[in-house]
C-alpha atoms as a PDB file:
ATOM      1  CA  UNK A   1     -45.974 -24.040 -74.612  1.00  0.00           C
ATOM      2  CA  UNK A   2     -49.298 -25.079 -73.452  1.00  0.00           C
ATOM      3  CA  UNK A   3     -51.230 -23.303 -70.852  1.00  0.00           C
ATOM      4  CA  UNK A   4     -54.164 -24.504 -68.406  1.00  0.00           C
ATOM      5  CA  UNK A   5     -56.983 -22.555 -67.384  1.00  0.00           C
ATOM      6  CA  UNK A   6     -58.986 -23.557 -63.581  1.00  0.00           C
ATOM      7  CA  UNK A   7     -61.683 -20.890 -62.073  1.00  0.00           C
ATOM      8  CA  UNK A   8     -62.300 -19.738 -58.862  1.00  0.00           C
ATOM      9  CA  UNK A   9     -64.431 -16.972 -56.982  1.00  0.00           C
ATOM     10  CA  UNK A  10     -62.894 -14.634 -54.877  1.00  0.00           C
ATOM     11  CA  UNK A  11     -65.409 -12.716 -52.311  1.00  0.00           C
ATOM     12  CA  UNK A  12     -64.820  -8.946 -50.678  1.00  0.00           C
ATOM     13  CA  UNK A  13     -66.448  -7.007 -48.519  1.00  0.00           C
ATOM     14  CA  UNK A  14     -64.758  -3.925 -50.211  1.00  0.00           C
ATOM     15  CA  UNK A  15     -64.988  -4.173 -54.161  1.00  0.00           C
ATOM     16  CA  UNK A  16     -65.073  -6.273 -57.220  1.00  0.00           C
ATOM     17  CA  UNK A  17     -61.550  -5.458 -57.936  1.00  0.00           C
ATOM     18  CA  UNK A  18     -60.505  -6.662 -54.171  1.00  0.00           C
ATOM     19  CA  UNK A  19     -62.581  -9.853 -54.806  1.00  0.00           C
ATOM     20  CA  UNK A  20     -60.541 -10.254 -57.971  1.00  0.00           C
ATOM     21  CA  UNK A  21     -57.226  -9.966 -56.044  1.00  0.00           C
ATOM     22  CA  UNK A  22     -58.052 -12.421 -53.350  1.00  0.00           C
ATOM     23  CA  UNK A  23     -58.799 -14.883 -56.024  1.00  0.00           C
ATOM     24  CA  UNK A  24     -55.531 -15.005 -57.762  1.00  0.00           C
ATOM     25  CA  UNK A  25     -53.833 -14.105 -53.992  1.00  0.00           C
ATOM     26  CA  UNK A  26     -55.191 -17.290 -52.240  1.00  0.00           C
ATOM     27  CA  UNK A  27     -55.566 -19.591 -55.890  1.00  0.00           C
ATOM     28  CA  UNK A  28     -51.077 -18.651 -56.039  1.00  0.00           C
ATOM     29  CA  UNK A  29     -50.605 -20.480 -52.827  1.00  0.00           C
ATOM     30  CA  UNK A  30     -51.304 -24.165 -54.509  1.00  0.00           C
ATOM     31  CA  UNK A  31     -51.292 -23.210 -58.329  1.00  0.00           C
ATOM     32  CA  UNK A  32     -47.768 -22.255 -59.822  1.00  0.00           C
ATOM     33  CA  UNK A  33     -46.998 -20.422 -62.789  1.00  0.00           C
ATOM     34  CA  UNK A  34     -50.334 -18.253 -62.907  1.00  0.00           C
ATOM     35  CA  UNK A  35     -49.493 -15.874 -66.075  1.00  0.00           C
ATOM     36  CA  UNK A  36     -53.257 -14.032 -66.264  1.00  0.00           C
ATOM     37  CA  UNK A  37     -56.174 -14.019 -65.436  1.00  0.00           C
ATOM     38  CA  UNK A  38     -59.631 -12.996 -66.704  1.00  0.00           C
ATOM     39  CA  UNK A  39     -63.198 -11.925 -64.736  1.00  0.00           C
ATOM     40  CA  UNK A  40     -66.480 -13.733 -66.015  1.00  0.00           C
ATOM     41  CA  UNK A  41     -69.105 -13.027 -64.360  1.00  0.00           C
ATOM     42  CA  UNK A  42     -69.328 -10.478 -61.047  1.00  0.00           C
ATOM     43  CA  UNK A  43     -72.006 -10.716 -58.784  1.00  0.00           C
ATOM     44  CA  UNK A  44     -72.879  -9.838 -55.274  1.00  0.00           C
ATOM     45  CA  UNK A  45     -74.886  -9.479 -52.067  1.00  0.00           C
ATOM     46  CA  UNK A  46     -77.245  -7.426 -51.018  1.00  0.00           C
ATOM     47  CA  UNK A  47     -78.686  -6.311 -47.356  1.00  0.00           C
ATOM     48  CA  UNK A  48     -81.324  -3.280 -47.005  1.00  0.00           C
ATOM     49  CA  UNK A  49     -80.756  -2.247 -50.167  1.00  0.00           C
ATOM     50  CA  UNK A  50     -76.608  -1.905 -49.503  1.00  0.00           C
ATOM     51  CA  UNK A  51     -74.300  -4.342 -51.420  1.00  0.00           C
ATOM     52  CA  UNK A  52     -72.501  -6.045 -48.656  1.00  0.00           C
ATOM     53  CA  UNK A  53     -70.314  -8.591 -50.524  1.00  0.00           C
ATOM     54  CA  UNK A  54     -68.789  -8.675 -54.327  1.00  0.00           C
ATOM     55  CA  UNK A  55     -67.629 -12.139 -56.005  1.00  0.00           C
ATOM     56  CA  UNK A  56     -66.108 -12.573 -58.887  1.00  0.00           C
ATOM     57  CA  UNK A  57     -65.486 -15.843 -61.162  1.00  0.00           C
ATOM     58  CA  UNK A  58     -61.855 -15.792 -62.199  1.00  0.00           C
ATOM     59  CA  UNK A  59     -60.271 -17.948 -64.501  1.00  0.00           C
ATOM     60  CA  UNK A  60     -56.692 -18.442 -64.151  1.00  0.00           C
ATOM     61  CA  UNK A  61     -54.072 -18.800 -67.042  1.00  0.00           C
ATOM     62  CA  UNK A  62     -50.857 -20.684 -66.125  1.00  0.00           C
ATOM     63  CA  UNK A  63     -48.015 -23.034 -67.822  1.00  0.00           C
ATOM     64  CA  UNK A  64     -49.044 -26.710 -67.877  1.00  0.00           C
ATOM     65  CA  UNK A  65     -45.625 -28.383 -66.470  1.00  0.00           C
ATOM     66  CA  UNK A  66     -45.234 -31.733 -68.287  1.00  0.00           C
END
């Protein structure tokens, strides 16, 4: 088995963990066969001293179909 790995950033307005699930949520739409996935980096907005937006970098783990 061989396995391919592509990254995306997922946003939220609610958490790093929401950002995270909108990231593999939207990415399953065109990529099949995602198996895991693994945050790299998190970072996020601030306004007036409130965060107001959390992104994560995900890369995606899934089966390379030959």
């Amino acid at each position: 088995m061989v396995q391919k790995i592509t990254e995306v950033v997922g946003v939220s307005k609610k958490s790093f963990a929401d950002a995270a699930q909108n990231a593999v949520q939207v990415a399953s739409k065109t990529v099949r066969n995602i198996k895991w996935f693994r945050v790299t980096e998190m970072e996020g907005n601030v306004h007036d001293g409130k965060v107001v937006e959390y992104h994560v970098t995900v890369k995606l783990y899934f089966d390379y179909e030959e």
